[in-house]
Structures are given as structure tokens and as C-alpha cells.
Protein backbone atom coordinates (compact mmCIF):
# COMPACT_ATOMS: atom_id res chain seq x y z
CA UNK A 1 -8.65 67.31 -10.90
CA UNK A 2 -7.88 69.50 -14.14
CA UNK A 3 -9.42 68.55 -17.29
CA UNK A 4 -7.00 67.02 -20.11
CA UNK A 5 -7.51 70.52 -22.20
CA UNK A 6 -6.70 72.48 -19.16
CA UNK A 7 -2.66 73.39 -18.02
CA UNK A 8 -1.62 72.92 -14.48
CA UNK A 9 0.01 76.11 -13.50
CA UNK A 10 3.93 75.82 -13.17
CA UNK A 11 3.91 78.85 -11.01
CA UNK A 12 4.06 78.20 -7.22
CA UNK A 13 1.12 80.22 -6.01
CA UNK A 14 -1.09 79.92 -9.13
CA UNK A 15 -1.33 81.69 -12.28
CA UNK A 16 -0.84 85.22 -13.04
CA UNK A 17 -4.14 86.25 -12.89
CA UNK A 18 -4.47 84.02 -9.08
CA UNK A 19 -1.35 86.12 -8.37
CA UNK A 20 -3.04 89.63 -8.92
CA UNK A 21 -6.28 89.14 -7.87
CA UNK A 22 -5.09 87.92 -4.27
CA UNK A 23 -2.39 90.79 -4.02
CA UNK A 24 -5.70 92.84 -5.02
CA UNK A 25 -7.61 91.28 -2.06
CA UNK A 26 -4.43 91.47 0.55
CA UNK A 27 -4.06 95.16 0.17
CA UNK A 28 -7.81 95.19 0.41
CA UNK A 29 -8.60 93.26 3.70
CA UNK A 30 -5.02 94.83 5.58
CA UNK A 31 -6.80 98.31 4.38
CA UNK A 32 -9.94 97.33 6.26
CA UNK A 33 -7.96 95.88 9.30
CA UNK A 34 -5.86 98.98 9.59
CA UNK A 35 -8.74 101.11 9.37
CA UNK A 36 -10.56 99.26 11.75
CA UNK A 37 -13.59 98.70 10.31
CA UNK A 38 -14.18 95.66 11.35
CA UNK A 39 -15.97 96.64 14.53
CA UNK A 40 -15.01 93.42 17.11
CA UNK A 41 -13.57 93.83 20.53
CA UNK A 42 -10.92 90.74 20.18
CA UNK A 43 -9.48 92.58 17.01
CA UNK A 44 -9.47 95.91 18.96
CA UNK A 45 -5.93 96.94 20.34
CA UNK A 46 -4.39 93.81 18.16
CA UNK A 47 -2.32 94.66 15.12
CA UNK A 48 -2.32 91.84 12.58
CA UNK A 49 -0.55 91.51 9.61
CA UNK A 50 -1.75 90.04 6.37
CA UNK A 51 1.38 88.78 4.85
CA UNK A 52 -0.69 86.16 1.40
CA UNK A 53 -3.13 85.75 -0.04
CA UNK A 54 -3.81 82.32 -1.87
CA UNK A 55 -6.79 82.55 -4.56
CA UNK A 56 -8.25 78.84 -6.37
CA UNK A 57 -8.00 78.84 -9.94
CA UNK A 58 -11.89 79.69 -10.38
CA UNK A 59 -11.33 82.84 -8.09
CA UNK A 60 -14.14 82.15 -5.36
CA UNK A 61 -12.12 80.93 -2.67
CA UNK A 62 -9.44 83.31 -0.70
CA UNK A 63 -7.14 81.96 1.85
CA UNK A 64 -5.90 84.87 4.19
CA UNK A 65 -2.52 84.08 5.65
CA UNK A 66 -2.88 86.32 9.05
CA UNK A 67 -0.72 87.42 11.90
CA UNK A 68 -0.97 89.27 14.62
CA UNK A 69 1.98 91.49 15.98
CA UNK A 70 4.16 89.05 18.00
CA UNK A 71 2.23 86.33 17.17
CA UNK A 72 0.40 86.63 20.29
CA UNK A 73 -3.46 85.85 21.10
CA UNK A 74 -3.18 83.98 17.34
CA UNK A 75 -6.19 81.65 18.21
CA UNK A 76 -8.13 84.50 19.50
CA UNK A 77 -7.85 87.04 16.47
CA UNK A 78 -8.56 83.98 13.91
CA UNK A 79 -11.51 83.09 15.88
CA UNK A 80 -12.54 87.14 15.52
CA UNK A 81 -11.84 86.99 11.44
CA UNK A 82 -13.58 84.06 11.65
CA UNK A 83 -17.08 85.71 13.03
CA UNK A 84 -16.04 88.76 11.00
CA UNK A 85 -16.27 86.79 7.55
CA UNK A 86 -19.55 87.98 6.10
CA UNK A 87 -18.78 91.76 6.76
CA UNK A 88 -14.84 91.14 5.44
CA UNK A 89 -16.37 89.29 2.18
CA UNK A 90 -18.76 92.08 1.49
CA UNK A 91 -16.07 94.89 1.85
CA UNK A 92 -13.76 93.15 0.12
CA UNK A 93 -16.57 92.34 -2.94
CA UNK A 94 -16.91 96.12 -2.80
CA UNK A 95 -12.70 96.94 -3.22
CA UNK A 96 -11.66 94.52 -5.57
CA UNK A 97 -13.62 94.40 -9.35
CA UNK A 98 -14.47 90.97 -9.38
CA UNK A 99 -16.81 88.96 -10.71
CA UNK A 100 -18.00 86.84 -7.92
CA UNK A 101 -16.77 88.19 -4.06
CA UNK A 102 -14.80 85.43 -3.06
CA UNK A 103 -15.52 83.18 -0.18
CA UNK A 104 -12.64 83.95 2.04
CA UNK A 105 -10.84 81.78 4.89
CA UNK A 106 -8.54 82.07 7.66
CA UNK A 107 -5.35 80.78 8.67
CA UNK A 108 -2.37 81.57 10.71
CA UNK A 109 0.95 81.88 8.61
CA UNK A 110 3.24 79.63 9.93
CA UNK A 111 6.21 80.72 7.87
CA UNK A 112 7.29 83.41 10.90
CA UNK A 113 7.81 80.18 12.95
CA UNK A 114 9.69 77.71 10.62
CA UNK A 115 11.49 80.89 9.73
CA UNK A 116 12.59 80.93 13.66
CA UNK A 117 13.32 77.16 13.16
CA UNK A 118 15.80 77.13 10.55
CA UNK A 119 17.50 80.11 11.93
CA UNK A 120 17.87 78.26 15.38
CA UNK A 121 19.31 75.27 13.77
CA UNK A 122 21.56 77.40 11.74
CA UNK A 123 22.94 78.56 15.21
CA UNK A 124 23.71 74.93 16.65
CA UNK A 125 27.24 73.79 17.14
CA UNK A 126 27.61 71.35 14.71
CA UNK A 127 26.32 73.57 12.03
CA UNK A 128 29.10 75.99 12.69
CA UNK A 129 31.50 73.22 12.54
CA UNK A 130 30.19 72.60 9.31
CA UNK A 131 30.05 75.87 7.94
CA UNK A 132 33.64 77.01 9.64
CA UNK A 133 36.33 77.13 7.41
CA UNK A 134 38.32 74.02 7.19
CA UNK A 135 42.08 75.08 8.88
CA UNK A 136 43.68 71.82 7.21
CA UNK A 137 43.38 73.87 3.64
CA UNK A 138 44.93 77.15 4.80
CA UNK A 139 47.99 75.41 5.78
């Protein structure tokens, strides 16, 4: 809960300085993934995608949205981050200037998939009716 002195952010991923600092630590952890650094045979031969990055207002928690190419094996790549976390956090304390290295989480981005959704509803029948031109007007 903020305190009464502090402003809520009107921005929808945070402030500014939330904005930069997990841009900062998305370019840093895809870096490391494309690299390959991170030395696990699940993320082997799996190319994943880190699309956001949400930081707390106090800048010690990361949330890594993830996904892997197709969004195949999802469970088994987050479950490889997941044992990965320790080494991740300490290369990514050691790429981005920060006071404290952030605690950092995984989770599967989801937007690729409502994304999907709304397109496929977008292509019903009744939508097109909708969005078709009414022929009563042209007359």
C-alpha cells in the first residue's frame, strides 16, 4: 500500500525509472540467453524470447515475461530459468548498474495467445457481418 506522501504511478508499467531499468535488464538476460551462457540442457537447442520486463517500484523484484520459439516445451524452459535463477541474477547484477541485483522471476507471456484469440474472433461470421459495409446506405 503506498504511503499518503508517495504518488501512485499513472503510467501502465511503472514509472520512468521502472521503465528503464527493466528494458536495462531485458536486453541483459536475452544477451545471456542468446549467448548461451546459461549452461542447461532443457534451454539447449530452444530459442526463447524475452519480450518484458516488469520491475517493483523499489527495484528488487524482476518479472521476466519469456517465450520460447513457437511456444513449444513452455513448461519445460520455465522450469530450466527457474533452476537457472541464481546464475541469471548474478549476471544480470554484473550488466546492469544497480544498486541491489534484483530478485528475478519467471513467467510465460501470455499476450502471443490472447493475441491469437482476438484475431480468431475477429475472423468469425458474425463479426464480418458486423464489420461489412451496410448495402442499405449505398443505395
Amino acid at each position: 500500500m503506498p504511503r499518503p506522501h508517495q504518488k501512485r504511478s499513472s503510467t501502465p508499467g511503472g514509472s520512468q525509472r521502472q521503465l528503464r531499468v527493466g528494458e536495462a535488464v531485458r536486453h541483459a538476460v536475452a544477451d545471456i540467453l542468446q549467448q548461451g551462457h546459461a549452461h542447461d540442457p532443457d534451454l539447449e537447442g530452444h530459442i526463447i524470447t524475452v519480450p518484458e520486463v516488469r520491475m517493483s517500484p523499489d527495484l528488487k523484484l524482476a518479472t521476466i515475461y519469456v517465450m520460447p520459439l513457437g511456444g513449444r516445451d513452455s513448461d519445460i524452459v520455465l522450469a530450466a530459468l527457474d533452476r537457472n535463477r541464481k546464475f541469471l541474477r548474478g549476471e544480470v547484477a554484473r550488466r546492469v548498474n544497480l544498486k541491489f541485483a534484483p530478485d528475478i522471476r519467471f513467467r510465460i507471456d501470455e499476450r502471443f495467445d490472447e493475441a491469437e484469440r482476438i484475431e480468431k474472433l475477429l475472423r468469425t461470421p458474425a463479426v464480418q457481418r458486423d464489420l461489412a459495409p451496410d448495402s442499405d446506405k449505398d443505395q
